[in-house]
N, C-alpha and C. Protein backbone atom coordinates (compact mmCIF):
# COMPACT_ATOMS: atom_id res chain seq x y z
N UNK A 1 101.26 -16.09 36.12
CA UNK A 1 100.12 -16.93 35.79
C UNK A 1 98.80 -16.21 36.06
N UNK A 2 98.25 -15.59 37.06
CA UNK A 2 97.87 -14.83 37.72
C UNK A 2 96.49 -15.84 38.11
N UNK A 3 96.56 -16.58 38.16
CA UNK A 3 95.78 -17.55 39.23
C UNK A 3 95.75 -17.15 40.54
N UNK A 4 95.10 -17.53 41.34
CA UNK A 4 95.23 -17.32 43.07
C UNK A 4 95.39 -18.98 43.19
N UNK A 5 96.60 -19.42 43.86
CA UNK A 5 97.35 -20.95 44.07
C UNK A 5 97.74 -20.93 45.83
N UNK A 6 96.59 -22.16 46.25
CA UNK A 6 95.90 -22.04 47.51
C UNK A 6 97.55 -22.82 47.88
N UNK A 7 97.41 -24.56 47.18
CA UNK A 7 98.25 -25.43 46.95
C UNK A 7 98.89 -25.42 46.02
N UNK A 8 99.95 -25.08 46.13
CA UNK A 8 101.37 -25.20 45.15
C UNK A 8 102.19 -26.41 44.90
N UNK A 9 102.27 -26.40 43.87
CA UNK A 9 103.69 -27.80 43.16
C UNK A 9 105.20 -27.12 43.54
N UNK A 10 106.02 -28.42 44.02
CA UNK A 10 107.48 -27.13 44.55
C UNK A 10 107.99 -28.33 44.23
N UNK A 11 108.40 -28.49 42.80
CA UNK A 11 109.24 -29.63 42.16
C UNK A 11 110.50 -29.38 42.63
N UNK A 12 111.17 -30.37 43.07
CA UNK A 12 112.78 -30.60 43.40
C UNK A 12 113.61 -30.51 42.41
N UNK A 13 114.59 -29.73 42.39
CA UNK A 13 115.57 -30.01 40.85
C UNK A 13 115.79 -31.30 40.69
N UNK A 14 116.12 -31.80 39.86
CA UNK A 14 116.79 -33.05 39.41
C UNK A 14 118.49 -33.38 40.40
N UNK A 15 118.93 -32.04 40.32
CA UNK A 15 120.48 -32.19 40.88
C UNK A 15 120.29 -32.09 42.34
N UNK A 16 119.56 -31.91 42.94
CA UNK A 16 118.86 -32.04 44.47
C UNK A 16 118.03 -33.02 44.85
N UNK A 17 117.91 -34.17 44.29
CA UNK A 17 117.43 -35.33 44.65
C UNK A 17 118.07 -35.70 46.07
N UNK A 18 117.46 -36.10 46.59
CA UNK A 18 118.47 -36.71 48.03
C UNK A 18 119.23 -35.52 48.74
N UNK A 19 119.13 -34.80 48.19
CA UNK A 19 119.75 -33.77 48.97
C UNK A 19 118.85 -32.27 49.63
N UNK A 20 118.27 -33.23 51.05
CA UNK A 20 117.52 -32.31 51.67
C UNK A 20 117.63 -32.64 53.63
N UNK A 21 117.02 -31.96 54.32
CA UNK A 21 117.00 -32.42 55.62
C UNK A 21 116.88 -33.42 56.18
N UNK A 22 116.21 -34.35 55.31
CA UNK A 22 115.74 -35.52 55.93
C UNK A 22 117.01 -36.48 55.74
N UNK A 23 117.73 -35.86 54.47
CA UNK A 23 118.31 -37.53 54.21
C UNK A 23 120.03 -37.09 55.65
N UNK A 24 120.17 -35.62 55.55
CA UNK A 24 121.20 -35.22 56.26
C UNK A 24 121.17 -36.17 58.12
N UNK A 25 120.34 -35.53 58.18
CA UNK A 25 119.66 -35.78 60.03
C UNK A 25 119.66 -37.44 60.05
N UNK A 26 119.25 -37.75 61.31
CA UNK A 26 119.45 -39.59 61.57
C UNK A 26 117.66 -38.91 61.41
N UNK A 27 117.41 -40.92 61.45
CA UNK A 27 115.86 -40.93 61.29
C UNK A 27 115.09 -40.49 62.78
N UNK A 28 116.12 -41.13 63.92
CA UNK A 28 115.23 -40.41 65.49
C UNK A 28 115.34 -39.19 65.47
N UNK A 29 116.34 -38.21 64.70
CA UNK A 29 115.92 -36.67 64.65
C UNK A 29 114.62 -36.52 63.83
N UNK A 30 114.56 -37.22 62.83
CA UNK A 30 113.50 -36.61 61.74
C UNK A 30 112.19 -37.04 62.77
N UNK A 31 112.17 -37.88 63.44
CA UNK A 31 111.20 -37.90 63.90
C UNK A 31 110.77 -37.11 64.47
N UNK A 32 111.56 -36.52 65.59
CA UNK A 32 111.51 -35.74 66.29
C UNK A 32 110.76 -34.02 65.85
N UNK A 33 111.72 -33.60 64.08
CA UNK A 33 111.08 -33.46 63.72
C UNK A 33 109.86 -32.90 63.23
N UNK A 34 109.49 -34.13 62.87
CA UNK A 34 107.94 -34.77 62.26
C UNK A 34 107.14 -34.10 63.51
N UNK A 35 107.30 -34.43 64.09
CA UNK A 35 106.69 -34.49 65.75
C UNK A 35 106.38 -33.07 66.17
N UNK A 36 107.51 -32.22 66.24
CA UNK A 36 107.41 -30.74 66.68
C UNK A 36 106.47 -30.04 65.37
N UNK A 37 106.72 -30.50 63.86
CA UNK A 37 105.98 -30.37 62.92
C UNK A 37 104.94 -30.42 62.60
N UNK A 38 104.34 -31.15 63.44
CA UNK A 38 102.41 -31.75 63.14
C UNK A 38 101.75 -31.02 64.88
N UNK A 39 102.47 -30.88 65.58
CA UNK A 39 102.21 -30.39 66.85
C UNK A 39 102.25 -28.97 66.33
N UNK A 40 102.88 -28.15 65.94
CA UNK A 40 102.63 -26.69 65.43
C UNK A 40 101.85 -26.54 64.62
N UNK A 41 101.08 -27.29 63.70
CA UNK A 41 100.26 -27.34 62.89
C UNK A 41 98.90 -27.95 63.71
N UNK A 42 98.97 -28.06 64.76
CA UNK A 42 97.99 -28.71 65.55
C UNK A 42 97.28 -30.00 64.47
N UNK A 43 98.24 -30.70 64.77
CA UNK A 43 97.45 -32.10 63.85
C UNK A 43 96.62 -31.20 62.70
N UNK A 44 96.73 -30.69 61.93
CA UNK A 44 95.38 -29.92 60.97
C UNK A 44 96.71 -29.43 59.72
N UNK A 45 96.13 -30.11 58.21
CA UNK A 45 96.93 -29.85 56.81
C UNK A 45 96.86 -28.52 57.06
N UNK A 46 98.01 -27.84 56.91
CA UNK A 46 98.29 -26.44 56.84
C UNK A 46 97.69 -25.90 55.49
N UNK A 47 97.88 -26.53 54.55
CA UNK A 47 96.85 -25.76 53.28
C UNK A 47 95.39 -26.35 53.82
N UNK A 48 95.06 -27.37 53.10
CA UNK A 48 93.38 -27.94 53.33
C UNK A 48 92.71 -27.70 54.17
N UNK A 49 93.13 -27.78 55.31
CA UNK A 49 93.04 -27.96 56.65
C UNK A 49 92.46 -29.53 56.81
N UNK A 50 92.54 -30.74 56.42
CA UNK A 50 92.35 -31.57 56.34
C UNK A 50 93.12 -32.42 57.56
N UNK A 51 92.88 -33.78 58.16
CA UNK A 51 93.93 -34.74 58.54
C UNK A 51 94.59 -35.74 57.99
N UNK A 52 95.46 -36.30 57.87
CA UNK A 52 95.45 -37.80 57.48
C UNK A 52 95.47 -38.42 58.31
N UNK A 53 94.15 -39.32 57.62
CA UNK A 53 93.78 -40.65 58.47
C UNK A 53 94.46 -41.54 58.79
N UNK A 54 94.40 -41.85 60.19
CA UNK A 54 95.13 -43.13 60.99
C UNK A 54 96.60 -42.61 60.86
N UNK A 55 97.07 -41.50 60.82
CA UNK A 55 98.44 -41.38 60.77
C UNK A 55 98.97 -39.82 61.09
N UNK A 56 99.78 -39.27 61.50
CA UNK A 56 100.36 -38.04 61.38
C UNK A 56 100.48 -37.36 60.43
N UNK A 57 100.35 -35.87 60.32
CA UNK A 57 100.98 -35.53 59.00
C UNK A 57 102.14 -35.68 58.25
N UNK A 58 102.49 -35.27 57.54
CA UNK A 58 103.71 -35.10 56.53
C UNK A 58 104.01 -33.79 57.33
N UNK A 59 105.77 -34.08 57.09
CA UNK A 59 106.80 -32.97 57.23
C UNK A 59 107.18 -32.49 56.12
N UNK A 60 106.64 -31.41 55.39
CA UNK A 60 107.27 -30.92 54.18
C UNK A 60 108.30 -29.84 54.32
N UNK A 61 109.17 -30.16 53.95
CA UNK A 61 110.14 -29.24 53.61
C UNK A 61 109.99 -27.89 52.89
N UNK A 62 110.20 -26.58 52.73
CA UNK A 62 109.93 -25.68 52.01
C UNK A 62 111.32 -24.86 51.93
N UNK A 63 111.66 -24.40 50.68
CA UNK A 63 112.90 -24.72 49.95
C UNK A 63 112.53 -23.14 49.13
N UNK A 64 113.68 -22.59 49.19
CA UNK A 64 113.90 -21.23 48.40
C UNK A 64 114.81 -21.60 47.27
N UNK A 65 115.18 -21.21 46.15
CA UNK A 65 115.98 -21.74 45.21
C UNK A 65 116.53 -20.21 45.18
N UNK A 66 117.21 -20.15 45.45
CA UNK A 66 118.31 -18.59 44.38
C UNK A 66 119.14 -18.99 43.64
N UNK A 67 118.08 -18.52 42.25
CA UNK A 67 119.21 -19.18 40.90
C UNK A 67 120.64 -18.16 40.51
N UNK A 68 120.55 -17.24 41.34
CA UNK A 68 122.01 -16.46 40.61
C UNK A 68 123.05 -17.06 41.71
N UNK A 69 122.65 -17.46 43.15
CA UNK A 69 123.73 -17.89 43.81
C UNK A 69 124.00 -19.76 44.25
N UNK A 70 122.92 -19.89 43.63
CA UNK A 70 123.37 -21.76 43.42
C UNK A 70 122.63 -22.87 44.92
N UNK A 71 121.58 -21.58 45.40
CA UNK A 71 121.58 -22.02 47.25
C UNK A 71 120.21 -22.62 47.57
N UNK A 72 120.16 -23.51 47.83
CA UNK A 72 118.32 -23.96 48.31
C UNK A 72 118.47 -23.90 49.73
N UNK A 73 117.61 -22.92 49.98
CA UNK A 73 117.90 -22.56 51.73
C UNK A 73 116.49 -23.38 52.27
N UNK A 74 116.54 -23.75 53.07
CA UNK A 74 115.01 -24.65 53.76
C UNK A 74 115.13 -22.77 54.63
N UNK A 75 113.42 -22.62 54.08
CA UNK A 75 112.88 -21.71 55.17
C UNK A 75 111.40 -22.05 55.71
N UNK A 76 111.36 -23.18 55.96
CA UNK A 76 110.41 -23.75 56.54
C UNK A 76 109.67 -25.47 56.70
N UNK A 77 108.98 -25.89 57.49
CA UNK A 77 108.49 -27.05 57.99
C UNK A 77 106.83 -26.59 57.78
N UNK A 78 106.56 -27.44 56.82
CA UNK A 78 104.86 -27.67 56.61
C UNK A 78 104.36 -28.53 57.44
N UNK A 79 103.65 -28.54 57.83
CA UNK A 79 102.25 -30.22 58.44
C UNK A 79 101.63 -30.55 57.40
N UNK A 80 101.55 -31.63 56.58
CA UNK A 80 100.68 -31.42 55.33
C UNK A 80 99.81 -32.82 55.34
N UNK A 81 98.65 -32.84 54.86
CA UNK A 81 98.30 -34.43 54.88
C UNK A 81 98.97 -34.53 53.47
N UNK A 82 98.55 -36.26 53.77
CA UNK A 82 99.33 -37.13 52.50
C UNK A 82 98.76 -36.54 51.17
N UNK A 83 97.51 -36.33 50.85
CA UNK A 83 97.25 -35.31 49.32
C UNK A 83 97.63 -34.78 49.41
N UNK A 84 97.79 -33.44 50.01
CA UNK A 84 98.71 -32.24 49.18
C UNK A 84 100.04 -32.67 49.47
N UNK A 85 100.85 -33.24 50.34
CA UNK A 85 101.84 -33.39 50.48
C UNK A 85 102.36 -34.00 48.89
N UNK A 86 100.99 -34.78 48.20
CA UNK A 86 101.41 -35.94 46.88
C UNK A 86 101.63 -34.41 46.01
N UNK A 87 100.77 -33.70 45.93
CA UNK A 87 100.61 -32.39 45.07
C UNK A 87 102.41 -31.61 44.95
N UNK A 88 102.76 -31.65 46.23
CA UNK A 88 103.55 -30.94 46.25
C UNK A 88 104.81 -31.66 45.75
N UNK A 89 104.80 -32.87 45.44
CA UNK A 89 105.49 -33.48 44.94
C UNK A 89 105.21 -33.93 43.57
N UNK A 90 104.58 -33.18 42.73
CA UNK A 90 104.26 -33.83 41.44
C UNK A 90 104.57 -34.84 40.80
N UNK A 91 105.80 -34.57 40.89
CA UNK A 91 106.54 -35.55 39.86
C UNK A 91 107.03 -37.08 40.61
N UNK A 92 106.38 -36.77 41.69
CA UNK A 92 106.68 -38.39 42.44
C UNK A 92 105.40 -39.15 41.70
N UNK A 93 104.42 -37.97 42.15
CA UNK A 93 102.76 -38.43 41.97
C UNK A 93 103.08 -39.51 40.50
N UNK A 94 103.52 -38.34 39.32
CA UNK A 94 103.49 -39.05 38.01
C UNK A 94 104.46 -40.28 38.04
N UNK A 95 105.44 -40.59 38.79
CA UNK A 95 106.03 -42.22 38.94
C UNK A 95 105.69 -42.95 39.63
N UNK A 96 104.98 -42.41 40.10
CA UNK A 96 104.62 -43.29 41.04
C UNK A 96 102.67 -44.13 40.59
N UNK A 97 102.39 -43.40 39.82
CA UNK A 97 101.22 -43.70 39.08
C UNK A 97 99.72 -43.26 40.00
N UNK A 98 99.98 -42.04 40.75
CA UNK A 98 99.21 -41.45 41.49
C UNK A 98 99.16 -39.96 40.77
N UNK A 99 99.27 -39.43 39.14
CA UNK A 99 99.03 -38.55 38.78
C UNK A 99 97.91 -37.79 38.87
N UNK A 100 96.79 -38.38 38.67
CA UNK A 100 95.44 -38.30 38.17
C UNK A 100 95.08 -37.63 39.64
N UNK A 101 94.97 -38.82 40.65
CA UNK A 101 94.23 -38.69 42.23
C UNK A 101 95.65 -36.67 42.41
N UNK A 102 96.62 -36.62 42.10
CA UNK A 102 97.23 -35.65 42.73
C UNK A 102 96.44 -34.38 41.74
N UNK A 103 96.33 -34.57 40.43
CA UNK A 103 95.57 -33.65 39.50
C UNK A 103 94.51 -33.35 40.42
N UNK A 104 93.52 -34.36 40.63
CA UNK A 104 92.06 -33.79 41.18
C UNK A 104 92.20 -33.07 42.07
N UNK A 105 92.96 -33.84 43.08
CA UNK A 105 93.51 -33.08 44.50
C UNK A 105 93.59 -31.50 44.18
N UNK A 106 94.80 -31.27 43.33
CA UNK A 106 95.15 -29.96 43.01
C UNK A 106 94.12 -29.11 42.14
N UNK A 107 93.60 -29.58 41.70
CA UNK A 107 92.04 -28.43 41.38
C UNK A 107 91.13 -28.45 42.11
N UNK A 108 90.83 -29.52 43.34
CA UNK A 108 89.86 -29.17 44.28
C UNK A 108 90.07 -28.05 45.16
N UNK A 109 91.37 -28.63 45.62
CA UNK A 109 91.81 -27.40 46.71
C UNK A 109 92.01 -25.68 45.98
N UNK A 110 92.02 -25.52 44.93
CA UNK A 110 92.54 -24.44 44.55
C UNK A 110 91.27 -24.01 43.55
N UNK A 111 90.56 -25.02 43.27
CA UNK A 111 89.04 -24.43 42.53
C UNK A 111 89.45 -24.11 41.47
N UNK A 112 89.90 -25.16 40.20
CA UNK A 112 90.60 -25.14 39.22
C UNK A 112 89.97 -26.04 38.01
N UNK A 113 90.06 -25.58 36.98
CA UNK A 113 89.84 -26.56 36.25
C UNK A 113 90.73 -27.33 35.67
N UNK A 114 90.80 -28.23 35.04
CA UNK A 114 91.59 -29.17 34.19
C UNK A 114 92.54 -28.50 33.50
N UNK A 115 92.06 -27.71 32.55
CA UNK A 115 92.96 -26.53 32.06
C UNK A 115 93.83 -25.75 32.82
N UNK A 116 93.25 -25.19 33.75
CA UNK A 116 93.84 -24.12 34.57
C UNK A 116 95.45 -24.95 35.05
N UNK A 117 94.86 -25.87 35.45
CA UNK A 117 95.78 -26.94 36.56
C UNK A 117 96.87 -26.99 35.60
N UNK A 118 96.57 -27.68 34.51
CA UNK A 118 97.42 -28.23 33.49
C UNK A 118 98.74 -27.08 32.89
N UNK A 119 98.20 -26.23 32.78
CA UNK A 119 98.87 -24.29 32.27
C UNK A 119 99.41 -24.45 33.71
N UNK A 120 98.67 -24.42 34.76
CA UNK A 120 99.85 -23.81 35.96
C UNK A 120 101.35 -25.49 36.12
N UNK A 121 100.89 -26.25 36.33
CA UNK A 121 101.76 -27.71 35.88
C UNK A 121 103.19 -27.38 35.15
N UNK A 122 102.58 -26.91 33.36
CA UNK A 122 103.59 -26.70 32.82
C UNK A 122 104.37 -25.88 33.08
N UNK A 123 104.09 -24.66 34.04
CA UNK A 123 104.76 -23.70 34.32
C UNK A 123 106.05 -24.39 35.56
N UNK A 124 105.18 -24.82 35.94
CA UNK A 124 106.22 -25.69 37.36
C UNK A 124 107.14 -26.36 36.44
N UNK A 125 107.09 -27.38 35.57
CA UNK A 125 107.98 -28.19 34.95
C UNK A 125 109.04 -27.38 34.48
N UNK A 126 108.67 -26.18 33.46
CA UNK A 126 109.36 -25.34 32.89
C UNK A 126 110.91 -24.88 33.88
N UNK A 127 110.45 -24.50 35.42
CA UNK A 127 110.76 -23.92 36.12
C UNK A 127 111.42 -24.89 36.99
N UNK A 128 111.10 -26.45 37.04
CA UNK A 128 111.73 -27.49 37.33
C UNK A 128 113.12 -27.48 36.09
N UNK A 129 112.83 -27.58 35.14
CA UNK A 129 113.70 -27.60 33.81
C UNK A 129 115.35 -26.87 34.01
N UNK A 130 114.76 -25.66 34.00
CA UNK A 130 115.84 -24.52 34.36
C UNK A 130 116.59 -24.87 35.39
N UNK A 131 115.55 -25.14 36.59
CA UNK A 131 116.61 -25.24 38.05
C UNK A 131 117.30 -26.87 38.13
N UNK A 132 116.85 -27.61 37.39
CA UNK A 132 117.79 -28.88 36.88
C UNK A 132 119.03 -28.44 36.28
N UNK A 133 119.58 -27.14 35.93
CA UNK A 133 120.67 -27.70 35.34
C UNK A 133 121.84 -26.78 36.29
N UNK A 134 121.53 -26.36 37.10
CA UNK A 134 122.38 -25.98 38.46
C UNK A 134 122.60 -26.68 39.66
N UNK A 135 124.06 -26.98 40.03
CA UNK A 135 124.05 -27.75 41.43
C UNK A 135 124.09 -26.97 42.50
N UNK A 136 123.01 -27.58 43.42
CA UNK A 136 123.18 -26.51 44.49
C UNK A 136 123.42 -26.61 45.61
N UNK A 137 123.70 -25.91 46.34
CA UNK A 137 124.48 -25.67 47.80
C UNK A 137 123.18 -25.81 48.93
N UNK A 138 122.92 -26.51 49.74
CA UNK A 138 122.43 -26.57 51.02
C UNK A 138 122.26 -25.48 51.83
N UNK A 139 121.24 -24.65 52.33
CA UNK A 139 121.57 -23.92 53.57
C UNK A 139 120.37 -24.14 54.60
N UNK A 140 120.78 -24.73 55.59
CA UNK A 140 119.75 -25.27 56.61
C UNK A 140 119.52 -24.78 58.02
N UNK A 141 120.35 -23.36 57.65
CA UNK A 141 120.21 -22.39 59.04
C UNK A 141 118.72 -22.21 59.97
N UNK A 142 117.91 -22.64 58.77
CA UNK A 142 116.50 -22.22 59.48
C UNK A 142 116.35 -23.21 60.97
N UNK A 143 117.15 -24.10 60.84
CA UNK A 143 116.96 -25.84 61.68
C UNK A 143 117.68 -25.07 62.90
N UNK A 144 118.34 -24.04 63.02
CA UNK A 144 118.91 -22.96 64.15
C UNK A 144 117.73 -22.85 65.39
N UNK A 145 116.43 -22.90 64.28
CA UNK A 145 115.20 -22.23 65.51
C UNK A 145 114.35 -23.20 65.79
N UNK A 146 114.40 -24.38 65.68
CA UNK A 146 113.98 -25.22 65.74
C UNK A 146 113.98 -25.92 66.54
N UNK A 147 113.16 -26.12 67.80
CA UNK A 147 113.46 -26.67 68.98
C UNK A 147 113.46 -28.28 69.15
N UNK A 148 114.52 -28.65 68.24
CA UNK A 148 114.41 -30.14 68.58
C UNK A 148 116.08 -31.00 68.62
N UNK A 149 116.12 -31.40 69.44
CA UNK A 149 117.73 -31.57 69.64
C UNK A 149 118.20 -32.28 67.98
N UNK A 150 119.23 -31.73 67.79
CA UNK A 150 119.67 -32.30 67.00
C UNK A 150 121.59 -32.82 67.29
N UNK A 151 121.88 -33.66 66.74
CA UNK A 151 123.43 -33.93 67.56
C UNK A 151 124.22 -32.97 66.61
N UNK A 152 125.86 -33.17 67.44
CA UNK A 152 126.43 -32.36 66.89
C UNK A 152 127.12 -32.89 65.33
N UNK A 153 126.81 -34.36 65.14
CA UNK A 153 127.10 -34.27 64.12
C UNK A 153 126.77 -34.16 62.94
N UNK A 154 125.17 -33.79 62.76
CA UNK A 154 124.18 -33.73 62.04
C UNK A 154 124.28 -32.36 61.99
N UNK A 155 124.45 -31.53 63.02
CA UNK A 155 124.59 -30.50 62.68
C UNK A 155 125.83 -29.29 61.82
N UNK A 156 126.94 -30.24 61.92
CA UNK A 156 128.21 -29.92 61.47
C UNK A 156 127.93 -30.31 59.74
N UNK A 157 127.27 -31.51 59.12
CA UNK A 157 126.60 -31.74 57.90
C UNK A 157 125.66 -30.57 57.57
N UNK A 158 124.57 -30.27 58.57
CA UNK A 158 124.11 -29.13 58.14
C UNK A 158 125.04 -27.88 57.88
N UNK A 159 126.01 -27.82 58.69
CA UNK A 159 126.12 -26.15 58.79
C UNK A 159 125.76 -25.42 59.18
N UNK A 160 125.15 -25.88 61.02
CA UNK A 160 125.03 -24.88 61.48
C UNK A 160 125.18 -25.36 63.16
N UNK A 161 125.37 -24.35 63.99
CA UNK A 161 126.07 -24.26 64.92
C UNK A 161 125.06 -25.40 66.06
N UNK A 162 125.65 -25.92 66.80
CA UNK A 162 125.24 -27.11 67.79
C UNK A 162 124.57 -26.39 68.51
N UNK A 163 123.46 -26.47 68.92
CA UNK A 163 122.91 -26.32 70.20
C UNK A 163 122.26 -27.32 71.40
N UNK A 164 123.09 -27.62 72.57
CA UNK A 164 122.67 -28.45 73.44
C UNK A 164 120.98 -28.38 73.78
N UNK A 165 120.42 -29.60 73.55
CA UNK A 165 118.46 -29.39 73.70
C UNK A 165 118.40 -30.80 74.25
N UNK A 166 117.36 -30.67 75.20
CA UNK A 166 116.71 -32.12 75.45
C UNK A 166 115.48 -32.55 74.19
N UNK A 167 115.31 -33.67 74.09
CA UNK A 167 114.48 -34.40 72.29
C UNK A 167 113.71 -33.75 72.90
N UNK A 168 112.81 -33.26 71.86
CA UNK A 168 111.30 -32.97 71.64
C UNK A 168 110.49 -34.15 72.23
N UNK A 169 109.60 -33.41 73.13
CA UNK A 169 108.59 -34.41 73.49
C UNK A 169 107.19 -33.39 73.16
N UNK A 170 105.98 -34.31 72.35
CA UNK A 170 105.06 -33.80 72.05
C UNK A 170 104.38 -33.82 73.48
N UNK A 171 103.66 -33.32 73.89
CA UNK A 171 103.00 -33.50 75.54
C UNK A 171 101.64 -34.01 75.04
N UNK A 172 101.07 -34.50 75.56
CA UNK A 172 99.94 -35.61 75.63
C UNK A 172 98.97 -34.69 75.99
N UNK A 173 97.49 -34.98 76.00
CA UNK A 173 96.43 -34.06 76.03
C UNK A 173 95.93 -34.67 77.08
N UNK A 174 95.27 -34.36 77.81
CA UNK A 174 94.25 -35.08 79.13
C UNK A 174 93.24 -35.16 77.85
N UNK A 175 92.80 -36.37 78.16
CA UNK A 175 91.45 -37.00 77.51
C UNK A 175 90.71 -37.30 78.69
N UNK A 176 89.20 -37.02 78.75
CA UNK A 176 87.82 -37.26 79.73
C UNK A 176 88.51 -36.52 81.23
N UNK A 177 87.55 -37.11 82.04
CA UNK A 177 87.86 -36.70 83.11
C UNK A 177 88.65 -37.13 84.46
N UNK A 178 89.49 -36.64 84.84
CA UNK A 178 90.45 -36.92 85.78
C UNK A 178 90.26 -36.86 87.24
């Protein structure tokens, strides 16, 4: 394309719907998480650097596709606020009837025009297209380094080896003076 793409679209195949970390793990892991996720990002959108208001960030998932071996490996945990997090989900944005607000989003942050956006878009779809018609295999080894207990049977779904951890606790900040 040869754009410079601050914020990226990372459309989900079609045959990978539901099939990611979150839905594997119980919801008190994801929290957990969420939690170690927005704490490494120091509360602050890892692209924008923005917050979302009245709430935590988003845990985005970040997903490698290797189309010759069939594998979406998670190699990473974003902090994202809720706009780019919508960006990065395009195609929720467009069913969800939040196209437009995710369009602007995605040419503000990236200093784009309408055009530009639209050409880089189709390229994602295109590339959504293709990786729709392969089923693919899970690999969630990255969740190995991840310091947040996870049980052993969440981890046996993942595929990858148990490690005994006490839950993630975010530690609290001293506020004023003590």
């Amino acid at each position: 394309m040869g754009i410079p793409v601050k914020l990226s679209v990372e459309l989900v195949p079609s045959t990978s719907h539901g099939a990611n970390l979150r839905s594997v793990i119980t919801s008190q892991e994801w929290k957990q998480v969420s939690a170690w996720c927005a704490h490494e990002a120091n509360h602050v959108c890892q692209v924008c650097g923005g917050k979302s208001k009245g709430r935590n960030l988003d845990c985005h998932e970040k997903w490698h596709y290797d189309e010759e071996t069939g594998t979406q490996t998670l190699i990473g945990l974003v902090g994202l606020c809720v706009s780019c997090h919508l960006v990065k989900h395009f195609g929720y944005a467009q069913v969800s009837g939040k196209e437009e607000f995710a369009l602007f989003h995605l040419c503000k942050i990236n200093k784009w025009n309408t055009y530009q956006a639209r050409d880089y878009l189709e390229h994602c779809f295109k590339r959504f297209q293709r990786r729709s018609k392969i089923k693919w295999k899970l690999d969630c080894t990255f969740m190995e380094d991840v310091p947040v207990s996870i049980s052993q049977e969440s981890c046996k779904k993942l595929g990858i080896e148990y490690v005994q951890r006490p839950a993630y606790q975010v530690k609290a900040k001293k506020v004023g003076k003590f």
